[in-house]
Protein backbone atom coordinates (compact mmCIF):
# COMPACT_ATOMS: atom_id res chain seq x y z
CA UNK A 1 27.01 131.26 50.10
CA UNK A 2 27.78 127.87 51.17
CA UNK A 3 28.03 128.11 54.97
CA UNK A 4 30.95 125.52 56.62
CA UNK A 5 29.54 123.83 60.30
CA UNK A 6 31.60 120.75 60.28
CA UNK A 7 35.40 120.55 59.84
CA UNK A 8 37.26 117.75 59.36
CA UNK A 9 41.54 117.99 59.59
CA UNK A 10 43.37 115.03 58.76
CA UNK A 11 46.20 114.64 60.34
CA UNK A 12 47.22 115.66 63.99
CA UNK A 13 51.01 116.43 63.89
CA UNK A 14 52.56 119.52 64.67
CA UNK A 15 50.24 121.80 62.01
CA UNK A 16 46.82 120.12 61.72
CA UNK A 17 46.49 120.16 65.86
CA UNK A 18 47.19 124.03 66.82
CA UNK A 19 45.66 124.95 63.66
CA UNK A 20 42.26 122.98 63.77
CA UNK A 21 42.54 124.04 67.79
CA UNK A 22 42.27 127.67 66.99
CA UNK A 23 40.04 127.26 64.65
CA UNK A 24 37.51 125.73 67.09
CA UNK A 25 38.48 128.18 69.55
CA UNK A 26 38.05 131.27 67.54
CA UNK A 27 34.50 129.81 65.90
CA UNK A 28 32.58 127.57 68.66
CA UNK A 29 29.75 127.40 66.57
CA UNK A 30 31.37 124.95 63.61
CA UNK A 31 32.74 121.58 65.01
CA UNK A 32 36.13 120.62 64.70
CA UNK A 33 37.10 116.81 64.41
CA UNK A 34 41.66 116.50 63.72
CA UNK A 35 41.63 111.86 62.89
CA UNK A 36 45.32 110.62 62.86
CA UNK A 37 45.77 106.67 62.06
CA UNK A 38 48.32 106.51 64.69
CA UNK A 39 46.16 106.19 68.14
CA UNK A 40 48.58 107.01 70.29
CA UNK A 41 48.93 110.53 69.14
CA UNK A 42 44.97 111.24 69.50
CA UNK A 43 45.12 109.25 72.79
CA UNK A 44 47.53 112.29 73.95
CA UNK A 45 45.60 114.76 72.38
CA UNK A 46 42.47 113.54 74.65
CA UNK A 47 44.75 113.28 77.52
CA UNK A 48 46.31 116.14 79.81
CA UNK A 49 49.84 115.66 78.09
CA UNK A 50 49.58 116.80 74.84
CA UNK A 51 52.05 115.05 71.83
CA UNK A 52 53.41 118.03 71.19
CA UNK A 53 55.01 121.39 73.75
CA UNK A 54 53.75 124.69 71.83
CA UNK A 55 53.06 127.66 74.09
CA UNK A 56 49.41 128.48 74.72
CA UNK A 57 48.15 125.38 72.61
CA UNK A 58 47.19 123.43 76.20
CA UNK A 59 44.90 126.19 76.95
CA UNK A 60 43.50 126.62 73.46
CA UNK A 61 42.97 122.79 73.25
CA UNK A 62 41.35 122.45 76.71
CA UNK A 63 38.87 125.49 76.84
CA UNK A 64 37.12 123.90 73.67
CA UNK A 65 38.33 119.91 73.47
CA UNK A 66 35.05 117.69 74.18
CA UNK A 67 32.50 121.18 73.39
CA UNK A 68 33.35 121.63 69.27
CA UNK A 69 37.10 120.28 69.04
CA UNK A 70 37.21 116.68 68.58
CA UNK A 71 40.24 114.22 68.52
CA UNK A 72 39.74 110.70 66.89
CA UNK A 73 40.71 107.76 64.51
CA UNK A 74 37.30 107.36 62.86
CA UNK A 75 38.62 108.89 60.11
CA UNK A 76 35.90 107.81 57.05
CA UNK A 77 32.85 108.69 59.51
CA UNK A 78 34.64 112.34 60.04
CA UNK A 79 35.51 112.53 56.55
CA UNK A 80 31.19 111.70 55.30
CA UNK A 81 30.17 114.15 57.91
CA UNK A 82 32.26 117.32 56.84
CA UNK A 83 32.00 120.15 55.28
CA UNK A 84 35.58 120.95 54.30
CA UNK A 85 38.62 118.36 54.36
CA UNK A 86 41.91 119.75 55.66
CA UNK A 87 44.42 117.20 54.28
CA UNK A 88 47.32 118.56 56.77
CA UNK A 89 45.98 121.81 55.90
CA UNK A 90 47.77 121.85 52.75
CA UNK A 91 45.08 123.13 50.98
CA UNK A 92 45.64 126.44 52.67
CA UNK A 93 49.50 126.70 53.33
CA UNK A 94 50.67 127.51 56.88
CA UNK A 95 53.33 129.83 57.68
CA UNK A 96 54.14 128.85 61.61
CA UNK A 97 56.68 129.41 63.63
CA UNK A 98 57.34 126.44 65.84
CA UNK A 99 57.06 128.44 69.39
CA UNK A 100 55.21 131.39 68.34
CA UNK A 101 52.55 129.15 66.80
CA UNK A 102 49.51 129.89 68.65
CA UNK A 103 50.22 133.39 68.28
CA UNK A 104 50.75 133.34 64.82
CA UNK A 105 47.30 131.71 64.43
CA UNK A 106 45.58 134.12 66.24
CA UNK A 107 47.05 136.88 64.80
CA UNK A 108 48.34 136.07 61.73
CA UNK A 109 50.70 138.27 58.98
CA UNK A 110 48.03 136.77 56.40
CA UNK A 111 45.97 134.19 55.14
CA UNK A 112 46.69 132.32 52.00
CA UNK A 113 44.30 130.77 50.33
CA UNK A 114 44.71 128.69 46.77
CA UNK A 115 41.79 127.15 44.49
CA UNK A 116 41.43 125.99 41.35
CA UNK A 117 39.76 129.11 39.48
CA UNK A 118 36.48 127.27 38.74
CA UNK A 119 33.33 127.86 40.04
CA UNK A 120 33.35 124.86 42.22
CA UNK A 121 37.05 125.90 43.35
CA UNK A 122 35.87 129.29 44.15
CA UNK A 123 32.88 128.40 45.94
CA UNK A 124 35.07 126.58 48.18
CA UNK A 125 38.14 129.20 48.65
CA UNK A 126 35.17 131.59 50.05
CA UNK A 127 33.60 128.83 52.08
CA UNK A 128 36.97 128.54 53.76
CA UNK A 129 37.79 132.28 54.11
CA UNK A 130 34.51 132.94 56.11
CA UNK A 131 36.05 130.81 58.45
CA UNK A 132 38.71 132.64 59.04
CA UNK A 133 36.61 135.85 59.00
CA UNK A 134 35.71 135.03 61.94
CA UNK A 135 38.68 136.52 63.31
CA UNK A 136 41.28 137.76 60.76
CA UNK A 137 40.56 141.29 59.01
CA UNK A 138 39.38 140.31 55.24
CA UNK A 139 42.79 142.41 53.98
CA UNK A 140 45.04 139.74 55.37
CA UNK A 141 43.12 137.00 53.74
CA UNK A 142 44.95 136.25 50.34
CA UNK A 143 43.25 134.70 47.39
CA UNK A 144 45.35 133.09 44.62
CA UNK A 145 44.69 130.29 42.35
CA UNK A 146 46.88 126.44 43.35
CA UNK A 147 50.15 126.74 41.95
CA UNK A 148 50.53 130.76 43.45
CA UNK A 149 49.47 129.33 46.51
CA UNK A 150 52.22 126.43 46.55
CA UNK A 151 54.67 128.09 45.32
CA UNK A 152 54.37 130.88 48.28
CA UNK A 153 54.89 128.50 50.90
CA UNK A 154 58.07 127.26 49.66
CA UNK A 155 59.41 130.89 48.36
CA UNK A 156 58.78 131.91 51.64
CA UNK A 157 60.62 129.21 53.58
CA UNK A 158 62.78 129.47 51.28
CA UNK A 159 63.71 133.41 51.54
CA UNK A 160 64.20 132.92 55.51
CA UNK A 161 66.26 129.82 55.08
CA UNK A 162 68.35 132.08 52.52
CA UNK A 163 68.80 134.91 55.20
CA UNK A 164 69.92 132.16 58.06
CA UNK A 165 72.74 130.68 56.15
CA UNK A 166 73.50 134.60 54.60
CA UNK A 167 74.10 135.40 58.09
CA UNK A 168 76.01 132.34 58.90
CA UNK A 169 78.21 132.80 56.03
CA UNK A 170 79.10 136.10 57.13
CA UNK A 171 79.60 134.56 60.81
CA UNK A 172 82.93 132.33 59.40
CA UNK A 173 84.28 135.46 58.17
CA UNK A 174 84.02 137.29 60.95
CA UNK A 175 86.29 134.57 62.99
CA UNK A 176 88.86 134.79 60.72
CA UNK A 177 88.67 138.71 60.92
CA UNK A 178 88.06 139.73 64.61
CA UNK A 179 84.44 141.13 63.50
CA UNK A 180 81.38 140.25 65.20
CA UNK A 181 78.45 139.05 63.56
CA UNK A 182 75.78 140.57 65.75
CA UNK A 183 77.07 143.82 65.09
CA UNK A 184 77.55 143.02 61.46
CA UNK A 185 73.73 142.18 61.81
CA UNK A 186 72.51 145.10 63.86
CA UNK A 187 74.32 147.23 61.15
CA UNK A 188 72.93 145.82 58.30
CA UNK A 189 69.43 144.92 59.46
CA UNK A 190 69.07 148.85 60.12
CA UNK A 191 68.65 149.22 56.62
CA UNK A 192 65.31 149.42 55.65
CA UNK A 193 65.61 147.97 52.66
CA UNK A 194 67.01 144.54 54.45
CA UNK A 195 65.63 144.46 57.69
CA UNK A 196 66.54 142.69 61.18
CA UNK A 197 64.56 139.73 61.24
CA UNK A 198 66.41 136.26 60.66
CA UNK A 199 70.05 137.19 60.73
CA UNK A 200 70.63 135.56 63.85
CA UNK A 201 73.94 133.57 63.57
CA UNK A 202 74.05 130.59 64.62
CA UNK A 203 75.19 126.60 64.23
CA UNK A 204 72.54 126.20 61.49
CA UNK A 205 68.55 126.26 61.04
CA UNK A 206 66.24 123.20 61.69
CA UNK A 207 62.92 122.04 61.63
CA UNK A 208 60.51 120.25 59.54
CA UNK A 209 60.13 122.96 56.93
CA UNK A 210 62.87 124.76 55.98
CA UNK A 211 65.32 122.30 55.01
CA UNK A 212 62.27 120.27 53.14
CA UNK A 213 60.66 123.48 51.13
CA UNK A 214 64.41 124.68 50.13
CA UNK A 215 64.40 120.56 48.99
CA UNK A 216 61.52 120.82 47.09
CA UNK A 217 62.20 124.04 45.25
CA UNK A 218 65.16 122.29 44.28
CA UNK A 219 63.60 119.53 43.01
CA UNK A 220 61.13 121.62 41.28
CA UNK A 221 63.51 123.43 38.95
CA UNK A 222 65.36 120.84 38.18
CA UNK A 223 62.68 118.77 37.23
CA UNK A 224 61.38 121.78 35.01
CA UNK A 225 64.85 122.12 33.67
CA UNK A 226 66.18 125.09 35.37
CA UNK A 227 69.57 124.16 36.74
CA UNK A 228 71.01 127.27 37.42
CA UNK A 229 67.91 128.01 39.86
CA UNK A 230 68.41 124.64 41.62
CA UNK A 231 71.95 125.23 41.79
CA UNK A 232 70.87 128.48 43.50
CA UNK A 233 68.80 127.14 46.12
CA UNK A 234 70.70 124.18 47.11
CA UNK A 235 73.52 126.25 47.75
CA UNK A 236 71.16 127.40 50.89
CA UNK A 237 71.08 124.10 52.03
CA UNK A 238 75.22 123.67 51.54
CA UNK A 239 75.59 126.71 53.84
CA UNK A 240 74.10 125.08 56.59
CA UNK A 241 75.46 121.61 56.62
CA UNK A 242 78.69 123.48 56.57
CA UNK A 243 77.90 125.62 59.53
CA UNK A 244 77.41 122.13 61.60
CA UNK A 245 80.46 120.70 60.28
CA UNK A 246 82.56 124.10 60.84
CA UNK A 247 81.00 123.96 64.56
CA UNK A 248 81.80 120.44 65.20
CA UNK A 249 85.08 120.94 63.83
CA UNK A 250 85.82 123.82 65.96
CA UNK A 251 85.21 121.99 69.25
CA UNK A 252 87.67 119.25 68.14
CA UNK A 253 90.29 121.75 67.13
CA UNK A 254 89.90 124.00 70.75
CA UNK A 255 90.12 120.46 72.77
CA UNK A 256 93.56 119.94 71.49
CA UNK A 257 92.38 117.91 68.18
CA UNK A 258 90.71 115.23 69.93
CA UNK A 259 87.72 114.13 71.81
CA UNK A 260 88.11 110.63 72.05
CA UNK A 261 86.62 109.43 75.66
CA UNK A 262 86.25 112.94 76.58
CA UNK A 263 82.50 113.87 78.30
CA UNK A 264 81.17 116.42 76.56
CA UNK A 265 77.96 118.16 77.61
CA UNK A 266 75.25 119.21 74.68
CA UNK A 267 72.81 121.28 76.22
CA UNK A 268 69.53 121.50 73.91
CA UNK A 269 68.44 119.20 71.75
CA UNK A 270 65.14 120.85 69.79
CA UNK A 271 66.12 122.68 66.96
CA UNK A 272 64.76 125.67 68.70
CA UNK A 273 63.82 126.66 72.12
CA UNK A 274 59.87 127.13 72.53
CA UNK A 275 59.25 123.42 70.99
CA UNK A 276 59.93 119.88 71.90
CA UNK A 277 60.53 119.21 67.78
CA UNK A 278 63.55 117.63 67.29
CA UNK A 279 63.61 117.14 63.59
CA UNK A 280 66.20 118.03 61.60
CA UNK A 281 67.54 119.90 64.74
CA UNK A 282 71.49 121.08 64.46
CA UNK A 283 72.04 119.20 67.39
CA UNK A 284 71.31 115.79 66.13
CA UNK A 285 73.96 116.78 63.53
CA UNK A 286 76.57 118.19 66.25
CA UNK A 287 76.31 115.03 68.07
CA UNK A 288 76.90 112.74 65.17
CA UNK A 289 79.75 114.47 64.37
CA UNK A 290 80.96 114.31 68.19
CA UNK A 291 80.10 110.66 68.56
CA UNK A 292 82.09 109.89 65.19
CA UNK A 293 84.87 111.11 67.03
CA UNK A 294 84.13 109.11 69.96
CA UNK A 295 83.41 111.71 72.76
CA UNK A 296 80.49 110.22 74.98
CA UNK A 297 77.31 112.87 75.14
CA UNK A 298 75.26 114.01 78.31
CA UNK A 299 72.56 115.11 76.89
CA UNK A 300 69.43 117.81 78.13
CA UNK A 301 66.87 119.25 76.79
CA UNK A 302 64.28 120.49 78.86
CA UNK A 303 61.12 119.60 76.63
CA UNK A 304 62.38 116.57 74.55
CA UNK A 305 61.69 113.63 76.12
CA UNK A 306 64.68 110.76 75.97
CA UNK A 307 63.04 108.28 73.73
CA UNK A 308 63.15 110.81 71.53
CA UNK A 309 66.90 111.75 71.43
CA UNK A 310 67.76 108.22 71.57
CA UNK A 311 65.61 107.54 68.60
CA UNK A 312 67.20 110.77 66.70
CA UNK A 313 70.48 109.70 67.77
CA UNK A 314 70.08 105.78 66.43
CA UNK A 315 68.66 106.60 62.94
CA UNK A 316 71.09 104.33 60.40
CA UNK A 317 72.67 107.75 59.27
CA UNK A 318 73.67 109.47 62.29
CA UNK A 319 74.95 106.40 63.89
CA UNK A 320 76.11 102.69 63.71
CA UNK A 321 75.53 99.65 65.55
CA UNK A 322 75.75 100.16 69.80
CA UNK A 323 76.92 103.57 69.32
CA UNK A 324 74.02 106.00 71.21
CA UNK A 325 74.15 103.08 74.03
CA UNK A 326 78.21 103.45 74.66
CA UNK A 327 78.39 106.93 74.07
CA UNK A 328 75.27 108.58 75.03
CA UNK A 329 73.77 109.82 78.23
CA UNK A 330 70.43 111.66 79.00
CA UNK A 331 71.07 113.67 82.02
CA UNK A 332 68.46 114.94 83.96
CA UNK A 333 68.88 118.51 84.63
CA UNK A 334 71.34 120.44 83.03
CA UNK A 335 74.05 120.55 86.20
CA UNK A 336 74.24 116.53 86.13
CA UNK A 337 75.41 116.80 82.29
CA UNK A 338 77.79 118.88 83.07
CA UNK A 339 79.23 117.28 85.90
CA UNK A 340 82.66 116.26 84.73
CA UNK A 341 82.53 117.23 81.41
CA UNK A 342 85.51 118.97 79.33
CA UNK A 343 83.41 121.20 77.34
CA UNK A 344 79.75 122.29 77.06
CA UNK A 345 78.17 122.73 73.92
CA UNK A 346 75.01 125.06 74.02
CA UNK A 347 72.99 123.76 70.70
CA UNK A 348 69.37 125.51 71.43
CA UNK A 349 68.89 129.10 72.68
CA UNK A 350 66.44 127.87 75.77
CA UNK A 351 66.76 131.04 78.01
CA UNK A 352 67.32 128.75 80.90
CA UNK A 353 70.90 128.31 80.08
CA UNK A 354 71.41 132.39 80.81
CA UNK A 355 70.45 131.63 84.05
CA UNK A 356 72.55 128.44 84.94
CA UNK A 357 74.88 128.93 88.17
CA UNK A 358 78.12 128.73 86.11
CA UNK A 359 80.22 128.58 88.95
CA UNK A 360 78.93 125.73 90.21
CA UNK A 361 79.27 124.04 86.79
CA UNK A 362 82.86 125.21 86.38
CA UNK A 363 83.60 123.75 89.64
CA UNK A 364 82.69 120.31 88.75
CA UNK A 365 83.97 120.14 85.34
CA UNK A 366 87.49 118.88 84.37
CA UNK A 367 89.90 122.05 83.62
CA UNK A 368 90.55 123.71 81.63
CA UNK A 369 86.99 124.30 81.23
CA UNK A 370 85.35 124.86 77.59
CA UNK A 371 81.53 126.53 76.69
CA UNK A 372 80.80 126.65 73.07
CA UNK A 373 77.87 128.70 72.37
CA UNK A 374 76.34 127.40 69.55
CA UNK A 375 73.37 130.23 69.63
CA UNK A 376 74.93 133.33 71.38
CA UNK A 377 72.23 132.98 74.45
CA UNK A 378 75.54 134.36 76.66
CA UNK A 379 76.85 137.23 74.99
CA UNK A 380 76.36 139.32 78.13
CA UNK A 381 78.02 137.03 80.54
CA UNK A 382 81.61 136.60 78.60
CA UNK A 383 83.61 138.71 80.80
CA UNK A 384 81.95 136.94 84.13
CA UNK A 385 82.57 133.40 82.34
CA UNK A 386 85.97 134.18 81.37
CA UNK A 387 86.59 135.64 84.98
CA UNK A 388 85.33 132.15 86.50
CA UNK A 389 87.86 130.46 84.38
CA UNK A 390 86.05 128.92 81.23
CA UNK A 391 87.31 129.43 77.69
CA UNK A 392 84.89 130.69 75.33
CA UNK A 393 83.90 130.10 71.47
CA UNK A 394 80.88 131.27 70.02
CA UNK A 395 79.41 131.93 66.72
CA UNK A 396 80.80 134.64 64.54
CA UNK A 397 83.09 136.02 66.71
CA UNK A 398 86.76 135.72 68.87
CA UNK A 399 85.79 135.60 72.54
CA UNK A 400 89.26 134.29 74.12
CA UNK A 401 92.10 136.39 73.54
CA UNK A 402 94.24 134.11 75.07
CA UNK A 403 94.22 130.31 74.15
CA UNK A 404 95.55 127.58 76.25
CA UNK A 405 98.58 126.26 74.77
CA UNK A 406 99.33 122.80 73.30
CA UNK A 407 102.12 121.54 71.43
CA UNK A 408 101.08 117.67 69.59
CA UNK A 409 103.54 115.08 69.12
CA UNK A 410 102.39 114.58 66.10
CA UNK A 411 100.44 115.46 63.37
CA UNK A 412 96.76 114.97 64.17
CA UNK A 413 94.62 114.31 61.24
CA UNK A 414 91.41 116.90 61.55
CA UNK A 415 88.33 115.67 59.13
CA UNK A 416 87.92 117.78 56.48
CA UNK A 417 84.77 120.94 56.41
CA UNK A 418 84.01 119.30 53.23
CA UNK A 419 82.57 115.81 54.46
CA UNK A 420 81.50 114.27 57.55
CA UNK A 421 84.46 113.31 59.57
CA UNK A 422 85.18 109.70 59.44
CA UNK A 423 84.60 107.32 62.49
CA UNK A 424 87.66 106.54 64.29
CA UNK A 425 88.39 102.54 64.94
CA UNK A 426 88.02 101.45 68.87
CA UNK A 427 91.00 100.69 70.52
């Protein structure tokens, strides 16, 4: 059997790195080269900082980079000299969790490997899985031919994406019936037959694949004339732009229909905690809808730098013009965001933000005081919140018996769950 020595991964994002990392970790006898055209992402792979935050990957990367793991731009000389071509590592879909990654890699539910069912494509689907022989059990490796292979990745993503917005569908009903939905989900993920895993409620799922593989499917069966399918699927993706907007809409209505020139403090900004990956993060979503409103943003996350946000933030369809400049702030730490702020919006579950001193930051905000927990990270401290003096609103369920009164003039007009709100004209 055709025995693999040289590896070549193209492309050193958030997939082709940790994998080709393990890889060389687990197998120090085959060399690993991961080429990127942009240079300043393999200059941070070579460098202490790594381009991406994933735990465990720094000390995968440096107990093997310079020895058989390789970072470069010479990407035809890498190409000539290998034995097998990851392109992304498409070849041989990934199922990663963003935070769990290294983990996942290491020990891995399975293995999936498609070829074309030809001798050539067959020699090379066993070429690949004695690589990963080298430290998965041969029953977890999966053998199928292209199209089975494809079509995993996105059922899968698909399925979990599915169970999110399930559970977040459920979490609107709840609020309008005094349920909560982690008891709703502790009750119904005790069923064998469903399962706990991914019916966490929350303001919506992000990420690079979800949203994209529910896409595709989409675009798959309607392109192979199966409407009904599409329909199906998309309906997924619905769910969760409508948990954002429901969320947004929510803070508006509990700070007496308005934010307009009111501070509000998001805390997280990666659309989960464990990662510095931003995209397609809820709370790029969140603060569009905010800033539409005009309500000026301190923002912290604890792993995503600020060019970052601010390039999130400034993309033609989350805002216009000078808007991130006049309305958004990247604080520090997260007691300087909330310094003065009517409300703060909790966005990613970082388990820092159990741990905050709350009195301190009820102390210095402007009263009455508002936390809107966008991922249920302080379930246990609602009574000791509410005894400080902050109003709560969470996800899928009533926290505050009592709300503060307020009587408008008028009538305010409230955008509508249906479409982004509209931006209101400066003054």
């Amino acid at each position: 059997m055709f025995e693999i020595k040289k590896i070549c991964c193209i492309g050193a994002g958030y997939v082709g790195g940790p994998t080709c990392s393990v890889i060389a970790h687990m197998c120090p006898e085959i060399r690993v080269t991961v080429v990127d055209v942009n240079e300043s992402r393999i200059n941070a792979w070579n460098s202490p900082t790594l381009p991406i935050y994933e735990p465990g990957l720094k000390e995968v990367v440096e107990s093997c980079r310079g020895k058989n793991l390789f970072f470069s731009t010479n990407i035809d000389d890498a190409i000539k000299e290998a034995d097998l071509v990851f392109i992304s590592v498409l070849s041989n879909p990934e199922f990663l969790a963003e935070g769990t990654a290294i983990k996942d890699l290491k020990n891995p539910d399975r293995v999936l490997i498609g070829g074309d069912e030809t001798p050539e494509g067959q020699t090379a689907v066993q070429a690949l899985c004695a690589v990963y022989e080298h430290w998965v059990p041969r029953e977890k490796i999966l053998t199928t031919n292209t199209w089975s292979s494809e079509l995993s990745k996105l059922a899968a993503n698909a399925f979990l994406a599915q169970r999110i917005s399930s559970i977040n569908s459920i979490s609107a009903l709840c609020e309008a019936t005094g349920a909560d939905v982690e008891e709703v989900a502790t009750a119904i993920g005790m069923d064998q037959r469903i399962g706990n895993k991914f019916l966490k409620a929350s303001v919506g799922f992000g990420g690079s694949c979800f949203q994209k593989d529910v896409l595709n499917l989409v675009y798959l069966c309607e392109a192979l004339n199966l409407p009904e399918v599409a329909r199906y699927w998309q309906q997924v993706i619905d769910m969760n732009d409508y948990q954002r907007r429901r969320f947004a809409s929510r803070i508006i209505d509990s700070l007496f229909n308005t934010v307009t020139d009111k501070k509000i403090a998001i805390l997280g900004f990666a659309f989960k905690k464990d990662t510095g990956d931003t995209r397609e993060s809820s709370s790029i979503y969140i603060s569009k809808y905010l800033m539409d409103e005009g309500a000026h943003l301190h923002i912290y996350d604890p792993k995503v730098p600020r060019e970052q946000i601010v390039v999130d933030l400034s993309h033609p369809g989350v805002s216009e013009d000078d808007q991130v400049s006049q309305l958004v702030t990247i604080s520090k730490d997260p007691y300087e965001a909330c310094d003065g702020a009517h409300a703060v919006v909790i966005c990613t579950e970082w388990d820092m933000f159990k741990e905050l001193d709350y009195e301190r930051i009820h102390k210095k905000m402007l009263k009455p005081a508002f936390i809107f927990d966008g991922r249920r990270v302080l379930d246990g401290l609602h009574n000791e919140l509410q005894t400080i003096g902050f109003q709560i609103e969470t996800i899928g369920k009533k926290v505050s018996s009592k709300r503060i009164p307020y009587a408008p003039s008028g009538e305010i007009p409230k955008f509508s769950l249906q479409d982004p709100p509209n931006k209101k004209p400066r003054v």
